[in-house]
Protein backbone atom coordinates (compact mmCIF):
# COMPACT_ATOMS: atom_id res chain seq x y z
CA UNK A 1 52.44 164.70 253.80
CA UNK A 2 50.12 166.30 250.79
CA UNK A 3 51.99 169.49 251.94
CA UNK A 4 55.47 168.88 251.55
CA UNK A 5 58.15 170.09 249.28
CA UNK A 6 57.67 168.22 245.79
CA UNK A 7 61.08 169.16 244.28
CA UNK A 8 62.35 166.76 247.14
CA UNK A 9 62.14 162.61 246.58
CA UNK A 10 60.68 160.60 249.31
CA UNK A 11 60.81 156.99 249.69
CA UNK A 12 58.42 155.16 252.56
CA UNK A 13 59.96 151.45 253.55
CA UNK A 14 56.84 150.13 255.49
CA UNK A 15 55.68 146.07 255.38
CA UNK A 16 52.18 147.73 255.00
CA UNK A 17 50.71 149.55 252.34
CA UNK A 18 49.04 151.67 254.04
CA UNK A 19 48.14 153.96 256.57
CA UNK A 20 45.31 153.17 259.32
CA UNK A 21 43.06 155.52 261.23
CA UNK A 22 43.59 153.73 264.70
CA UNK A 23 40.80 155.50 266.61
CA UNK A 24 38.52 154.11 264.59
CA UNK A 25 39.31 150.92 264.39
CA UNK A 26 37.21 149.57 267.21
CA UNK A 27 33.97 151.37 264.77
CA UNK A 28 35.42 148.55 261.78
CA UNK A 29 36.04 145.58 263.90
CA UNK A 30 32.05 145.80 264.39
CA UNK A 31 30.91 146.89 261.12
CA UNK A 32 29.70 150.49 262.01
CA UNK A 33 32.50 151.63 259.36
CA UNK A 34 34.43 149.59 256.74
CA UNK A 35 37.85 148.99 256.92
CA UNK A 36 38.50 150.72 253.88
CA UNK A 37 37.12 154.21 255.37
CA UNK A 38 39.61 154.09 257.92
CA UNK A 39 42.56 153.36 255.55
CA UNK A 40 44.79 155.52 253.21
CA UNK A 41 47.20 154.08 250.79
CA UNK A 42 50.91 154.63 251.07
CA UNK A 43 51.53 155.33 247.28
CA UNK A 44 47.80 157.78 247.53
CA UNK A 45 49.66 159.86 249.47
CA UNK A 46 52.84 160.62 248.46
CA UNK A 47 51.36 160.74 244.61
CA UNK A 48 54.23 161.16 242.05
CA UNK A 49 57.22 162.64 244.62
CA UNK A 50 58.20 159.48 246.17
CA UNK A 51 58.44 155.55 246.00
CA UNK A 52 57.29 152.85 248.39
CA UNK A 53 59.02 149.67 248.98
CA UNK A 54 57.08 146.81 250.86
CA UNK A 55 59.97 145.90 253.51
CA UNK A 56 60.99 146.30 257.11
CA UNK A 57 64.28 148.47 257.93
CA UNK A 58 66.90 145.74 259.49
CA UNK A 59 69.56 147.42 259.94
CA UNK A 60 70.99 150.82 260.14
CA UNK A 61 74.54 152.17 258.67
CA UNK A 62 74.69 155.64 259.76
CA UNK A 63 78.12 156.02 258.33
CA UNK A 64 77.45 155.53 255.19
CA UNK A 65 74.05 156.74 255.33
CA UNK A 66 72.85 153.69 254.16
CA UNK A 67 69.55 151.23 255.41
CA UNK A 68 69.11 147.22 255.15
CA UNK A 69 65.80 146.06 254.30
CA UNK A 70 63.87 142.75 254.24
CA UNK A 71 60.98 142.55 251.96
CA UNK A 72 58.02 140.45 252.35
CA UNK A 73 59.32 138.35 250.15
CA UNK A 74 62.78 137.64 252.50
CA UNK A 75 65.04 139.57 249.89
CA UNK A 76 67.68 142.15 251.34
CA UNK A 77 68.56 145.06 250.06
CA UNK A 78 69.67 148.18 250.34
CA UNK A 79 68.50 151.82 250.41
CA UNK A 80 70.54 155.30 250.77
CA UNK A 81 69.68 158.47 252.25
CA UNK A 82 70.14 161.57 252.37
CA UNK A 83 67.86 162.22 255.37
CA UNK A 84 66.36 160.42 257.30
CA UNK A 85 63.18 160.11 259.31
CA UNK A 86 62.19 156.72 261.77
CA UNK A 87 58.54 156.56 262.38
CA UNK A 88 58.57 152.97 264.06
CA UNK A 89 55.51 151.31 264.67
CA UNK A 90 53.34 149.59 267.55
CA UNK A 91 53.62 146.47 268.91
CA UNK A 92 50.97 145.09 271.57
CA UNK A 93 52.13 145.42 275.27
CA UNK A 94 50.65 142.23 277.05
CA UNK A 95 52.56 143.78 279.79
CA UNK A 96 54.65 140.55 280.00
CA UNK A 97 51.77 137.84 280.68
CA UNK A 98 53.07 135.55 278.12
CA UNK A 99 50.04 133.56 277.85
CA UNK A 100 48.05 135.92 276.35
CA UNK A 101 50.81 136.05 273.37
CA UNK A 102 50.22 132.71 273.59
CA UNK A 103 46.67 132.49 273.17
CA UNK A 104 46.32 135.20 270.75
CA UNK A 105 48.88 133.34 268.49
CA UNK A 106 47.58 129.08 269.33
CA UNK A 107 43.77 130.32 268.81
CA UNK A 108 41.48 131.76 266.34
CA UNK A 109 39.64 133.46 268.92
CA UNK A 110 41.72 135.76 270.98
CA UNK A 111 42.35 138.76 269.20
CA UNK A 112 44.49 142.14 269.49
CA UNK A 113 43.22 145.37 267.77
CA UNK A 114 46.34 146.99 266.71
CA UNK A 115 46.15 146.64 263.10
CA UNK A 116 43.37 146.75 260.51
CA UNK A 117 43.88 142.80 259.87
CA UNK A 118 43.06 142.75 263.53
CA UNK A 119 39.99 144.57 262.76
CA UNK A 120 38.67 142.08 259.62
CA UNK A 121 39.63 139.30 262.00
CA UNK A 122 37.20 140.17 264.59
CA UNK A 123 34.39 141.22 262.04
CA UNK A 124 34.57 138.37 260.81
CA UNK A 125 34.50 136.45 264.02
CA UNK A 126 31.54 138.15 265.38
CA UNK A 127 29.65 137.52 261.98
CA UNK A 128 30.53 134.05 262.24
CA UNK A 129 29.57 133.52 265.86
CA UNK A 130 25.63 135.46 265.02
CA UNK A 131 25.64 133.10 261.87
CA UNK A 132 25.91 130.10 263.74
CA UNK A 133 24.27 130.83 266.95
CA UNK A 134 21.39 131.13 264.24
CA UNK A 135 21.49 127.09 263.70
CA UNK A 136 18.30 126.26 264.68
CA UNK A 137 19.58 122.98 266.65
CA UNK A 138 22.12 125.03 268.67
CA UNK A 139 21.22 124.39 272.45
CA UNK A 140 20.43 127.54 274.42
CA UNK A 141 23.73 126.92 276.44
CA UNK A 142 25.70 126.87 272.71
CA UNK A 143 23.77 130.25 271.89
CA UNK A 144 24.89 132.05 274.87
CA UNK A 145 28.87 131.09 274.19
CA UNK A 146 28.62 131.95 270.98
CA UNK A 147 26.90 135.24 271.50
CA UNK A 148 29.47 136.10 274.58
CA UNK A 149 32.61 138.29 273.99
CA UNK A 150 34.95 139.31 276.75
CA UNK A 151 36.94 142.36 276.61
CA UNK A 152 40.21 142.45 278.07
CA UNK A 153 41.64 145.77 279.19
CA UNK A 154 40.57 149.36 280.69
CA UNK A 155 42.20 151.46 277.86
CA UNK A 156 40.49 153.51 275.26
CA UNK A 157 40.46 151.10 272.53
CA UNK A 158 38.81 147.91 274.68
CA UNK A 159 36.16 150.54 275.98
CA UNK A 160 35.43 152.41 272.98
CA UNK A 161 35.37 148.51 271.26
CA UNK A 162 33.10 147.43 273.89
CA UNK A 163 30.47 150.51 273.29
CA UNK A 164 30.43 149.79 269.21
CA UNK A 165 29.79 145.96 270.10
CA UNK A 166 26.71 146.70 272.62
């Protein structure tokens, strides 16, 4: 992006503000890095040549070259192009075990690590669970749940999150 053609206008629709690092976000969820190391802002990026609106694309009117958008906020509106390029983001593939959907949405400690939010979420569980394993009237048994995470998941991201935690 810091390369591209200034004479030509760009305009990012994204409901985030910025860009993440994702290999590295295992590294923040633990504290080895902050979150704000692994992070670039939209409007840092493309500097003066373009605009960023904080929406998600709804719907798509090829024809008249023209895009719907939600913002945060729940107002539509409307954006034309010239060109246009779809960079879609990630959702989490549970791989259709609906209860872990479930879980991750009913409790505050079942967590994804998809976004940086994800990330600050589990810092900030993990601080929380040292803190209070601390107590010193926390039974032994209450120490050892506190102080036990389980990773779900063989992929890069569970392993490499496992190794930052140990």
């Amino acid at each position: 992006a810091l390369n591209l053609d200034k004479s030509i206008p760009l305009t990012v629709v994204s409901p985030r503000n910025h860009f993440v690092f994702t290999p590295l976000l295992p590294s923040a969820s633990v504290g080895t890095l902050e979150c704000r190391c692994i992070q670039e802002p939209v409007r840092t990026i493309l500097g003066s040549n373009g605009s960023y609106l904080q929406a998600k694309a709804r719907t798509l009117d090829t024809a008249n070259k023209r895009i719907l958008c939600e913002s945060i906020h729940n107002e539509l509106f409307e954006v034309e192009y010239d060109k246009l390029v779809i960079a879609v983001g990630v959702k989490t593939n549970t791989f259709g075990i609906e209860s872990i959907k479930q879980a991750a949405s009913a409790h505050d400690d079942v967590f994804f690590l998809k976004h940086l939010a994800h990330a600050r979420a589990i810092r900030t569980n993990i601080i929380d669970s040292f803190e209070q394993a601390a107590i010193p009237t926390v039974t032994d048994a209450e120490r050892r749940r506190l102080l036990s995470f389980l990773v779900v998941g063989g992929g890069p991201t569970s392993c490499e999150f496992t190794a930052e935690l140990h």
